[in-house]
C-alpha atoms as a PDB file:
ATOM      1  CA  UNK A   1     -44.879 212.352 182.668  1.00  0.00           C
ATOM      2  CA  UNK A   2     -42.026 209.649 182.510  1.00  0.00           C
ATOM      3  CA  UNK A   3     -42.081 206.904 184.085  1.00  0.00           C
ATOM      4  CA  UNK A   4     -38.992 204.507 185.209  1.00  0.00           C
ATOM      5  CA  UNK A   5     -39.360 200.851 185.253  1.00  0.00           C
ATOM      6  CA  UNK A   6     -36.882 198.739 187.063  1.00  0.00           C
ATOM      7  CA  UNK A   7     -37.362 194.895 188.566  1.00  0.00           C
ATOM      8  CA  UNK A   8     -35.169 191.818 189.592  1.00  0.00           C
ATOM      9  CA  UNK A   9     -34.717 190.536 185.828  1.00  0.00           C
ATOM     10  CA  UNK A  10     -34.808 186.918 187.651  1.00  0.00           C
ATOM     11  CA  UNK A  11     -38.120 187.724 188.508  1.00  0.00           C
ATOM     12  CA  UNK A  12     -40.998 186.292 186.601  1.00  0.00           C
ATOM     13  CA  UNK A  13     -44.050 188.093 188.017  1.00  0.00           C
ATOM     14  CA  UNK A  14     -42.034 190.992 188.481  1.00  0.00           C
ATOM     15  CA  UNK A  15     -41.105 190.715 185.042  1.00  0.00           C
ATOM     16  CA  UNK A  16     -44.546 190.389 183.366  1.00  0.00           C
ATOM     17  CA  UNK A  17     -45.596 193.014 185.531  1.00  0.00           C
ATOM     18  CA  UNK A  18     -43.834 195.769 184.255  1.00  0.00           C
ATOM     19  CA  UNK A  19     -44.688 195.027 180.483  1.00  0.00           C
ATOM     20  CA  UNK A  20     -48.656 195.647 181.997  1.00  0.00           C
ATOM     21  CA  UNK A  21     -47.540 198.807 183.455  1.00  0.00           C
ATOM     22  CA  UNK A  22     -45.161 200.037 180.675  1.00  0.00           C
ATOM     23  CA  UNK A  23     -48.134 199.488 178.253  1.00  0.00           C
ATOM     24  CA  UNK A  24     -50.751 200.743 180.807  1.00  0.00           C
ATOM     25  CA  UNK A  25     -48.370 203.951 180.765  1.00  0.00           C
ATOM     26  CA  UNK A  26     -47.734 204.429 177.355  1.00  0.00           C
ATOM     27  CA  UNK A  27     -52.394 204.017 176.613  1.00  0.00           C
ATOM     28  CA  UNK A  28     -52.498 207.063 179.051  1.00  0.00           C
ATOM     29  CA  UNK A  29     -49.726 209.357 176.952  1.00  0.00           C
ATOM     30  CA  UNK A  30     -47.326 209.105 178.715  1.00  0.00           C
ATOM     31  CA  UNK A  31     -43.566 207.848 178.669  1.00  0.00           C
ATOM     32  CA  UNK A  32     -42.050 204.581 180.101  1.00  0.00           C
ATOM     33  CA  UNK A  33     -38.132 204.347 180.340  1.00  0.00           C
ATOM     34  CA  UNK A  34     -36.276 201.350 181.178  1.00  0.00           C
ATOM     35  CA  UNK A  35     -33.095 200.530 183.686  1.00  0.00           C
ATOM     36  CA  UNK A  36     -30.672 202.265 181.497  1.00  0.00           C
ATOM     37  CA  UNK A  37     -32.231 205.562 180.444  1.00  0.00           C
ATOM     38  CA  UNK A  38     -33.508 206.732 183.851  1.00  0.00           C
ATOM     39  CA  UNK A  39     -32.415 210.098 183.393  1.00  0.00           C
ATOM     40  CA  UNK A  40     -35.105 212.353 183.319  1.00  0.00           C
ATOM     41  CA  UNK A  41     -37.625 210.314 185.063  1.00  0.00           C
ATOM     42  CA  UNK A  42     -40.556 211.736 186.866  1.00  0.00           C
ATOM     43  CA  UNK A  43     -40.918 208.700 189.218  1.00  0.00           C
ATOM     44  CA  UNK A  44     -39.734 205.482 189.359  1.00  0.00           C
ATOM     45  CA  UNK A  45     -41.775 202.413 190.013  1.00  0.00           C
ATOM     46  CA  UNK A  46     -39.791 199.079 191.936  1.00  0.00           C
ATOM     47  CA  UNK A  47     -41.165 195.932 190.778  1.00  0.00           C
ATOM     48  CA  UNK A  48     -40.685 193.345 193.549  1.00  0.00           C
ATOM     49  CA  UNK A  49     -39.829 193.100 197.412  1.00  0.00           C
ATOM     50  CA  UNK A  50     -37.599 195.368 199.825  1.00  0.00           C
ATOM     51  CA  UNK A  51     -34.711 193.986 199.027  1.00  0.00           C
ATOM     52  CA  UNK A  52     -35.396 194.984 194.798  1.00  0.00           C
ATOM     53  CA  UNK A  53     -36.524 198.717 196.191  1.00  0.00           C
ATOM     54  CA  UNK A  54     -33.334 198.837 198.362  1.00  0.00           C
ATOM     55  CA  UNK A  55     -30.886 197.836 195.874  1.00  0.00           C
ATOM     56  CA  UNK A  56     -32.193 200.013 193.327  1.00  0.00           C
ATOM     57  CA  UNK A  57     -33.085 203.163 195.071  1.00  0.00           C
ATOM     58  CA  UNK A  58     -29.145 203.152 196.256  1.00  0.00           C
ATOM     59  CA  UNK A  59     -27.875 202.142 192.632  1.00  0.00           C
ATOM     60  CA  UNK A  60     -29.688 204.914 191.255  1.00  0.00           C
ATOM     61  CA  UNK A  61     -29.648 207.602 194.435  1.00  0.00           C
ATOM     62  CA  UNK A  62     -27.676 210.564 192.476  1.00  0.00           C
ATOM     63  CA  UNK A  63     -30.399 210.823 190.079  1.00  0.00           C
ATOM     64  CA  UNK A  64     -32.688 212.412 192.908  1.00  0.00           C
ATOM     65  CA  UNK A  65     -35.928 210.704 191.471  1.00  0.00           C
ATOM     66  CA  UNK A  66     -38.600 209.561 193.845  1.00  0.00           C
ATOM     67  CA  UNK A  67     -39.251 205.578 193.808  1.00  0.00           C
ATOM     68  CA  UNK A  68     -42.447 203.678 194.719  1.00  0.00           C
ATOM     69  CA  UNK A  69     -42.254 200.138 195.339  1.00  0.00           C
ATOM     70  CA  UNK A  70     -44.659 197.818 194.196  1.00  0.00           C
ATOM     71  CA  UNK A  71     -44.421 194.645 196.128  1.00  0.00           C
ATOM     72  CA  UNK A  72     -44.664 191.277 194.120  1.00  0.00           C
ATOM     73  CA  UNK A  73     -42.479 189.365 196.544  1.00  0.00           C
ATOM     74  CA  UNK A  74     -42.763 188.173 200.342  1.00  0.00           C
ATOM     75  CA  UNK A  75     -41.721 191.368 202.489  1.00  0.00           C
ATOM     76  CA  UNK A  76     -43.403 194.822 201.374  1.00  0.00           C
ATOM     77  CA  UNK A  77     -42.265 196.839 204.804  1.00  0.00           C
ATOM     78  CA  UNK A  78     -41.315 199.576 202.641  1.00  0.00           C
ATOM     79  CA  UNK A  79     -42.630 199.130 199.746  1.00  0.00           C
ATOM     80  CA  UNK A  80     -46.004 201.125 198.917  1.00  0.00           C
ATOM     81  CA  UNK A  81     -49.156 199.215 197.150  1.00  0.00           C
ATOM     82  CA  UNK A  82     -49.466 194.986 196.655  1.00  0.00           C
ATOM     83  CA  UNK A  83     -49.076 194.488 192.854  1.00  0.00           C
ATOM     84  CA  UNK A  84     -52.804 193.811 192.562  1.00  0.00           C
ATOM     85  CA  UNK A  85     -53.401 197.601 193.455  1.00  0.00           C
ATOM     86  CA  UNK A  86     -50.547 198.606 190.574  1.00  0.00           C
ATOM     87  CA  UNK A  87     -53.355 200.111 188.326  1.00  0.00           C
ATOM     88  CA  UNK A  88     -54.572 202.651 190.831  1.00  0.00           C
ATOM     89  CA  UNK A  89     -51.398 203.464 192.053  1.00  0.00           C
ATOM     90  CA  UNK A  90     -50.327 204.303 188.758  1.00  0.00           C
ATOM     91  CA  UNK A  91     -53.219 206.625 188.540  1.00  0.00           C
ATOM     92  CA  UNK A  92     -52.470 208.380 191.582  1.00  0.00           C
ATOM     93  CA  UNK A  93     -49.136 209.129 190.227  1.00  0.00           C
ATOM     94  CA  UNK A  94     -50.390 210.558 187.299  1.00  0.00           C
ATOM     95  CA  UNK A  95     -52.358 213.082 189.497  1.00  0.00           C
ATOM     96  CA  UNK A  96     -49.893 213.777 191.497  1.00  0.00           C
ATOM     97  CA  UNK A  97     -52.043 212.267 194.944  1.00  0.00           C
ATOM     98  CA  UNK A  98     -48.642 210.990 197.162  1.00  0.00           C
ATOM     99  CA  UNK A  99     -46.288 211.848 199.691  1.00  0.00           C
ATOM    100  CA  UNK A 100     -42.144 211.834 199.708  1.00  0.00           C
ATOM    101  CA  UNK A 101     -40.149 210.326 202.373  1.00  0.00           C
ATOM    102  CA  UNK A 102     -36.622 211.184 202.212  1.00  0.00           C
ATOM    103  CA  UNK A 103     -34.080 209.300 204.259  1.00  0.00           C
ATOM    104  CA  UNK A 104     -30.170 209.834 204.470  1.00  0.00           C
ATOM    105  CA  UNK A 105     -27.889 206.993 203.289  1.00  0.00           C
ATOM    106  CA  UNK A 106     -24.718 205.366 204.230  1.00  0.00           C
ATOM    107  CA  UNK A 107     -20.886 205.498 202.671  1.00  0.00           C
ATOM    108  CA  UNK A 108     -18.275 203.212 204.060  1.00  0.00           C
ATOM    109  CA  UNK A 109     -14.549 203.495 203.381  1.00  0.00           C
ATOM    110  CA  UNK A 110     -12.258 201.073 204.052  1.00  0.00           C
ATOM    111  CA  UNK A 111      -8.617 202.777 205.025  1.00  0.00           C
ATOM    112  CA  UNK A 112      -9.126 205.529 202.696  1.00  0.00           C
ATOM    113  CA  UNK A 113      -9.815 203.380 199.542  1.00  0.00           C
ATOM    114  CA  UNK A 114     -13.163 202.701 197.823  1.00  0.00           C
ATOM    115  CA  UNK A 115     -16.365 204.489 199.101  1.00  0.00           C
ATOM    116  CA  UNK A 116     -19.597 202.040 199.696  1.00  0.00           C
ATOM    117  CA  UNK A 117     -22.804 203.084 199.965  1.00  0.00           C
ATOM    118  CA  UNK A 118     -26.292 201.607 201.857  1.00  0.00           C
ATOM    119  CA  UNK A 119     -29.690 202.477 202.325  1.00  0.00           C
ATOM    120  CA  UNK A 120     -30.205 200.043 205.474  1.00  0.00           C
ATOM    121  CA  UNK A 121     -27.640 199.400 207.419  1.00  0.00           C
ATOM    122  CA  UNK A 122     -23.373 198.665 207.133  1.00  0.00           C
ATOM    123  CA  UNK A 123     -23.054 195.538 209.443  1.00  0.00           C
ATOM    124  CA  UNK A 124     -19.052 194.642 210.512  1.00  0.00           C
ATOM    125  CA  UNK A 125     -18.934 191.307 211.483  1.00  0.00           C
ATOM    126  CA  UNK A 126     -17.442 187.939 212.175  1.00  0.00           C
ATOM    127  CA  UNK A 127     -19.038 184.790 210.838  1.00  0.00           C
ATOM    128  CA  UNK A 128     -17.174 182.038 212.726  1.00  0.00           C
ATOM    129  CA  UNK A 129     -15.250 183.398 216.209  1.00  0.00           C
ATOM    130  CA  UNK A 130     -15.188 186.476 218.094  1.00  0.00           C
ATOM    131  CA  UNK A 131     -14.211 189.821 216.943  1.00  0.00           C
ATOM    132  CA  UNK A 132     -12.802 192.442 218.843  1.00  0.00           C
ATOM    133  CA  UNK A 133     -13.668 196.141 217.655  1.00  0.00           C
ATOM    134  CA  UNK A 134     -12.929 199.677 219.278  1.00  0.00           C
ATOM    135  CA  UNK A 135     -15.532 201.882 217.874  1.00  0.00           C
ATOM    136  CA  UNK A 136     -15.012 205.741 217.844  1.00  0.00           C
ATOM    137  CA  UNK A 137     -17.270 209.072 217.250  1.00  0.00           C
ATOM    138  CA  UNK A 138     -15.504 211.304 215.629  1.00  0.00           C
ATOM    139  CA  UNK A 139     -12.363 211.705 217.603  1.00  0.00           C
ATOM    140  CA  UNK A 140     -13.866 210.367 220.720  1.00  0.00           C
ATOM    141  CA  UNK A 141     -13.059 206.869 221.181  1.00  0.00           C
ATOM    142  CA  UNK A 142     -17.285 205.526 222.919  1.00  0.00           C
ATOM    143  CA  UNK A 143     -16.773 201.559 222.927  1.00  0.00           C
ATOM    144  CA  UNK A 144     -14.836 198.292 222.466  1.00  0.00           C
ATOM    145  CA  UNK A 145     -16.831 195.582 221.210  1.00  0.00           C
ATOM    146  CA  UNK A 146     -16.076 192.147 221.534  1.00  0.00           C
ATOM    147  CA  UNK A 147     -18.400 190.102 220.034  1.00  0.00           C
ATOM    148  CA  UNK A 148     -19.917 188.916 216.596  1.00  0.00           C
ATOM    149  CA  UNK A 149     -19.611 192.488 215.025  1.00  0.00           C
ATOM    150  CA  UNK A 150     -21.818 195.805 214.914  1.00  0.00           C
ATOM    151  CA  UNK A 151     -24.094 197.484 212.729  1.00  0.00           C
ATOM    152  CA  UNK A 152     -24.397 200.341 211.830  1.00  0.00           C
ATOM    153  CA  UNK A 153     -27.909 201.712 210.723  1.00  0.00           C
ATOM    154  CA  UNK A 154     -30.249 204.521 209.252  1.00  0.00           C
ATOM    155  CA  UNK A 155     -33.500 205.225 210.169  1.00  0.00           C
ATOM    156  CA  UNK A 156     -34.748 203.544 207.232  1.00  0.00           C
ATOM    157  CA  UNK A 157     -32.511 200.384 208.662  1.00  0.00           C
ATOM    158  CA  UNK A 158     -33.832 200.755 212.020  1.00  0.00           C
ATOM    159  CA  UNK A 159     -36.735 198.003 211.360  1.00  0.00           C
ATOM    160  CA  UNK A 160     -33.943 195.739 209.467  1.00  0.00           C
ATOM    161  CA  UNK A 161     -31.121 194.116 210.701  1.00  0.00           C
ATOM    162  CA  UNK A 162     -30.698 196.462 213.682  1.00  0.00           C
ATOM    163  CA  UNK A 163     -34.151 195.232 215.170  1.00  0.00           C
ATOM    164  CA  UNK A 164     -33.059 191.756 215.165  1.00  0.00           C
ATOM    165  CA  UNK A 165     -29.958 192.845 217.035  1.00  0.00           C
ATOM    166  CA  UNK A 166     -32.110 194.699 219.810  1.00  0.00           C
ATOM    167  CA  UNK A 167     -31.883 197.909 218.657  1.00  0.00           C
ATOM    168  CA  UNK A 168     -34.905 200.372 218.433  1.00  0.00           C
ATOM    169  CA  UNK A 169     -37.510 201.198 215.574  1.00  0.00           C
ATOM    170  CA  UNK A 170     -37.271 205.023 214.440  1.00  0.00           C
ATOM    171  CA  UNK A 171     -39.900 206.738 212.450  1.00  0.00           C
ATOM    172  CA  UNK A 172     -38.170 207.277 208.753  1.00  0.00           C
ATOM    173  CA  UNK A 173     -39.115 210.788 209.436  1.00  0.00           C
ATOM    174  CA  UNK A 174     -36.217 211.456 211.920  1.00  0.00           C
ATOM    175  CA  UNK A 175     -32.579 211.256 210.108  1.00  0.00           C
ATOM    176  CA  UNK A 176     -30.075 209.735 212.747  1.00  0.00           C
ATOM    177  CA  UNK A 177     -27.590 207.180 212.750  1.00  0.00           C
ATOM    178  CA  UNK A 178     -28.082 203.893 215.126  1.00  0.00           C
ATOM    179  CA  UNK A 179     -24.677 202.148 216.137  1.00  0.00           C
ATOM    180  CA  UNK A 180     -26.260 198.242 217.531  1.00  0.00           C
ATOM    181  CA  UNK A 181     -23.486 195.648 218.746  1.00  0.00           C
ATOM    182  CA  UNK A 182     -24.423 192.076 217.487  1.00  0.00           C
ATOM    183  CA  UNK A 183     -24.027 189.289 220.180  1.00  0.00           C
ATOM    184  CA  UNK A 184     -21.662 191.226 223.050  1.00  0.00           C
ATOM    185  CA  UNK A 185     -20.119 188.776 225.208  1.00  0.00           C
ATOM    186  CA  UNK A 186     -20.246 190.391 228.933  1.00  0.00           C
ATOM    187  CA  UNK A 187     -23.060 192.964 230.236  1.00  0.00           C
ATOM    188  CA  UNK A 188     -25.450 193.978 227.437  1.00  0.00           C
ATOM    189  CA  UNK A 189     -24.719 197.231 225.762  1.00  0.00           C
ATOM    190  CA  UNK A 190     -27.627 198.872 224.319  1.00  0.00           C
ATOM    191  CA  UNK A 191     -28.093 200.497 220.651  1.00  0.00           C
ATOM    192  CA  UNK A 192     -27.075 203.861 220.735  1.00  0.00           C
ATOM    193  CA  UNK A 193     -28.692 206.575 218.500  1.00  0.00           C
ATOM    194  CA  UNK A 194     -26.504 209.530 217.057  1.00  0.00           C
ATOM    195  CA  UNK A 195     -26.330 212.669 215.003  1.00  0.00           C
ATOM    196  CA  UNK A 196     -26.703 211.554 211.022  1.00  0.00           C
ATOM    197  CA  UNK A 197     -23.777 214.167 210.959  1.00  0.00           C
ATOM    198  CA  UNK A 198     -21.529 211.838 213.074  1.00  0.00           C
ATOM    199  CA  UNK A 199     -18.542 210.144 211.387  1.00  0.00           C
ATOM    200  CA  UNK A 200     -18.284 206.487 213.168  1.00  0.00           C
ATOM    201  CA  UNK A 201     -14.942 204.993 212.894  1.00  0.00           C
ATOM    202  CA  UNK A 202     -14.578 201.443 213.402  1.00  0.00           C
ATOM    203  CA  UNK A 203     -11.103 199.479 213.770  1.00  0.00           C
ATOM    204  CA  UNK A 204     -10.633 196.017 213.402  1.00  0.00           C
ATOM    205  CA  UNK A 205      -8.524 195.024 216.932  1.00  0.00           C
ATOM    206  CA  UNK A 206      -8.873 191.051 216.216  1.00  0.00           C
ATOM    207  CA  UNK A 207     -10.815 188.533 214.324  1.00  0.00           C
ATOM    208  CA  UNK A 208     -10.743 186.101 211.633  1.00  0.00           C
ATOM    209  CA  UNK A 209     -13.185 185.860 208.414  1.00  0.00           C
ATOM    210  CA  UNK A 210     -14.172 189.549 209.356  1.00  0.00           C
ATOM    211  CA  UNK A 211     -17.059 190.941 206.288  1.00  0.00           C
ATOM    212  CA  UNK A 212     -18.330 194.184 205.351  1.00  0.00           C
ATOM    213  CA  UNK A 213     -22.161 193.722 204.718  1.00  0.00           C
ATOM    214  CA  UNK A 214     -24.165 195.981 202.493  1.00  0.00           C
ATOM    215  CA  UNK A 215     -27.873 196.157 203.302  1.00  0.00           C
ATOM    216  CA  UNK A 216     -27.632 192.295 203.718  1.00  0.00           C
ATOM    217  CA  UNK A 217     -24.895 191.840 201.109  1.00  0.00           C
ATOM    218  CA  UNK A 218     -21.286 190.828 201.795  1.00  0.00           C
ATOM    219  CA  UNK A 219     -19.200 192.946 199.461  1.00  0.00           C
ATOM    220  CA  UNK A 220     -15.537 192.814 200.714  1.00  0.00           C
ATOM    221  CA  UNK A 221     -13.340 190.944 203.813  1.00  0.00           C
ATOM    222  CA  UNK A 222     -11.391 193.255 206.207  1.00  0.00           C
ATOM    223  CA  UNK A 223      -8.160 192.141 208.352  1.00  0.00           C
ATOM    224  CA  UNK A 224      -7.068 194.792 210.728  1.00  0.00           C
ATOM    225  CA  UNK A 225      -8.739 197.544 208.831  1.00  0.00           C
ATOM    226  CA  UNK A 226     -10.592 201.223 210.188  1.00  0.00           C
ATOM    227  CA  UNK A 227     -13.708 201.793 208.813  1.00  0.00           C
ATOM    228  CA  UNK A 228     -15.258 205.160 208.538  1.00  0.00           C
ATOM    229  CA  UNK A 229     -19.021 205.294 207.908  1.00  0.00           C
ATOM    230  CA  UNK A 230     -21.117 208.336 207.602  1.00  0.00           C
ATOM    231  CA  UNK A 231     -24.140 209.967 205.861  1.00  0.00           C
ATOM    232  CA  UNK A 232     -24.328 209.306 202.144  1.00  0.00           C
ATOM    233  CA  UNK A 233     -23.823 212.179 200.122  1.00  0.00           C
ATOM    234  CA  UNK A 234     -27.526 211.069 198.269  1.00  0.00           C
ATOM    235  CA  UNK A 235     -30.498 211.352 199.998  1.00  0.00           C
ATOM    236  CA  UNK A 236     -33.147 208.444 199.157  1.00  0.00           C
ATOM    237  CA  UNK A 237     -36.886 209.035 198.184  1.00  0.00           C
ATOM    238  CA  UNK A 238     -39.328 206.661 198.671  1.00  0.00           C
ATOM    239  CA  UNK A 239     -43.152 207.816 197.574  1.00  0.00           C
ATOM    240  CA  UNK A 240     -46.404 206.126 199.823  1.00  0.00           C
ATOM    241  CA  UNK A 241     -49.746 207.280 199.346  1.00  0.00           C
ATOM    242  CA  UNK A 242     -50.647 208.030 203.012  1.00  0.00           C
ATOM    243  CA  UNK A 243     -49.083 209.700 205.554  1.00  0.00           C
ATOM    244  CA  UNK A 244     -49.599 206.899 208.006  1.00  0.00           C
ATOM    245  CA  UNK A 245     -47.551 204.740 206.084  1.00  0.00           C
ATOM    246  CA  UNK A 246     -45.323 203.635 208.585  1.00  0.00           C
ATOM    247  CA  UNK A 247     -47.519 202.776 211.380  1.00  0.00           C
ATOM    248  CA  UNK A 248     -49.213 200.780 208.857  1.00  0.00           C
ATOM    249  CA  UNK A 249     -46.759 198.903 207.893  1.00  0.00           C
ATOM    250  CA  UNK A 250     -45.574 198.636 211.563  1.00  0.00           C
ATOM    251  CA  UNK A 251     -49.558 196.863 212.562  1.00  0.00           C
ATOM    252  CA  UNK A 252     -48.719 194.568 209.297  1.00  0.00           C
ATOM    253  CA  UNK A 253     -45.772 193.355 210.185  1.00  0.00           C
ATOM    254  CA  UNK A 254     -45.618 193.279 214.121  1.00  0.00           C
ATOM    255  CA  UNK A 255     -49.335 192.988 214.805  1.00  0.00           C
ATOM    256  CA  UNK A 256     -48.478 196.060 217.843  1.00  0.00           C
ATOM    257  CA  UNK A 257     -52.341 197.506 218.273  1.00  0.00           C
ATOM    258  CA  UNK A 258     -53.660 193.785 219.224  1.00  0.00           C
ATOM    259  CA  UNK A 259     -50.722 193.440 221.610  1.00  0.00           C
ATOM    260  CA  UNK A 260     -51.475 193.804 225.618  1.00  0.00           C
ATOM    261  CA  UNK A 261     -48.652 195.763 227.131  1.00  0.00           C
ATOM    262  CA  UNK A 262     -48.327 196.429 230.724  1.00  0.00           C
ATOM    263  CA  UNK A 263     -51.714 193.833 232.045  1.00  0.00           C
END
């Protein structure tokens, strides 16, 4: 079996980690490839938080290859075993005991140009005044948003940036697209959820210091640009070891089966 590697190179834990592993691999027979001879990789282990698993996962989406994520940082949401549990994980690779989770992705072109892909979420938005928006579905023109921008989101981004803009969680399960205004001055307007086969155009109307944000990254300003964001043409994999992964991680990070709802 071969066995990817990749890590935040900045990252010292991360770092020593995955010489353990790579020699951990190579005791049991098998092969360990680094970041830049991934092709023909079984599986491919993240070393480090979300963020690390995010990043790489998209970077290296057209290879098709299932990634697990090991979590030596601060936020594990997605990723599957604490780094302490690395040696049994390993193991359960090698016998093949885990489940794939495949989730759609996200490519954004700006007025026909470059094409730039997500796994979370592409956020438009203003970091200083007001931006005005008009946001279409397909042909159909569905809102005008004036306010400090809009994200757009998977599922997989559902319990990212979208959450902290009021939009909903969604099980990674179900592929959709989530469209969540940030900040909307005037009467709320909720997240809407759409077809992952939508296209969602978005034109810049007004606004100043306007970014395109990548899973959290700004990668480009926009002036009175359209934006057209749809499904990636690469699907993600992500591997857990039990099925309940998600609600899990949901009880880890939200504490939602000791909460009182409804008393």
């Amino acid at each position: 079996m071969k066995f990817g590697i990749v890590f935040n190179s900045e990252n010292k834990k991360a770092k020593d980690l995955a010489r353990e592993i790579e020699g951990f691999i190579l005791q049991k027979g098998h092969k360990a490839l680094g970041e830049k001879s991934l092709v023909g990789a079984d599986v491919i282990i993240s070393l480090g938080g979300d963020g690390t698993l995010i990043h790489k996962s998209c970077e290296f989406a057209s290879l098709g290859v299932p990634f697990v994520g090991i979590n030596t940082g601060n936020l594990g949401f997605l990723t599957a075993v604490e780094a302490g549990d690395w040696r049994e994980a390993t193991l359960q690779l090698l016998r093949g005991e885990y489940f794939v989770s495949e989730r759609i992705t996200l490519a954004a072109k700006i007025a026909g140009r470059e094409v730039f892909r997500a796994v979370n979420e592409v956020a438009i938005k203003g970091f200083y005044r007001v931006v005005d928006l008009e946001i279409s579905v397909g042909e159909e023109r569905l809102l005008r948003i004036l306010g400090d921008g809009v994200i757009v989101s998977t599922q997989t981004g559902s319990t990212a940036y979208s959450l902290s803009a009021g939009g909903p969680i969604v099980d990674p399960s179900l592929d959709c697209l989530l469209l969540t205004p940030i900040n909307p001055i005037g009467l709320p307007i909720p997240s809407l959820v759409i077809s992952p086969d939508s296209e969602v155009n978005i034109k810049v109307i007004k606004g100043d210091d306007i970014s395109l944000v990548l899973d959290g990254q700004e990668h480009t300003k926009l002036s009175k640009d359209n934006v057209k964001i749809s499904k990636g043409e690469y699907k993600i994999k992500f591997i857990y070891f039990e099925k309940n992964q998600f609600i899990k991680s949901l009880n880890a990070k939200f504490g939602l089966s000791n909460r009182l709802v409804g008393k």
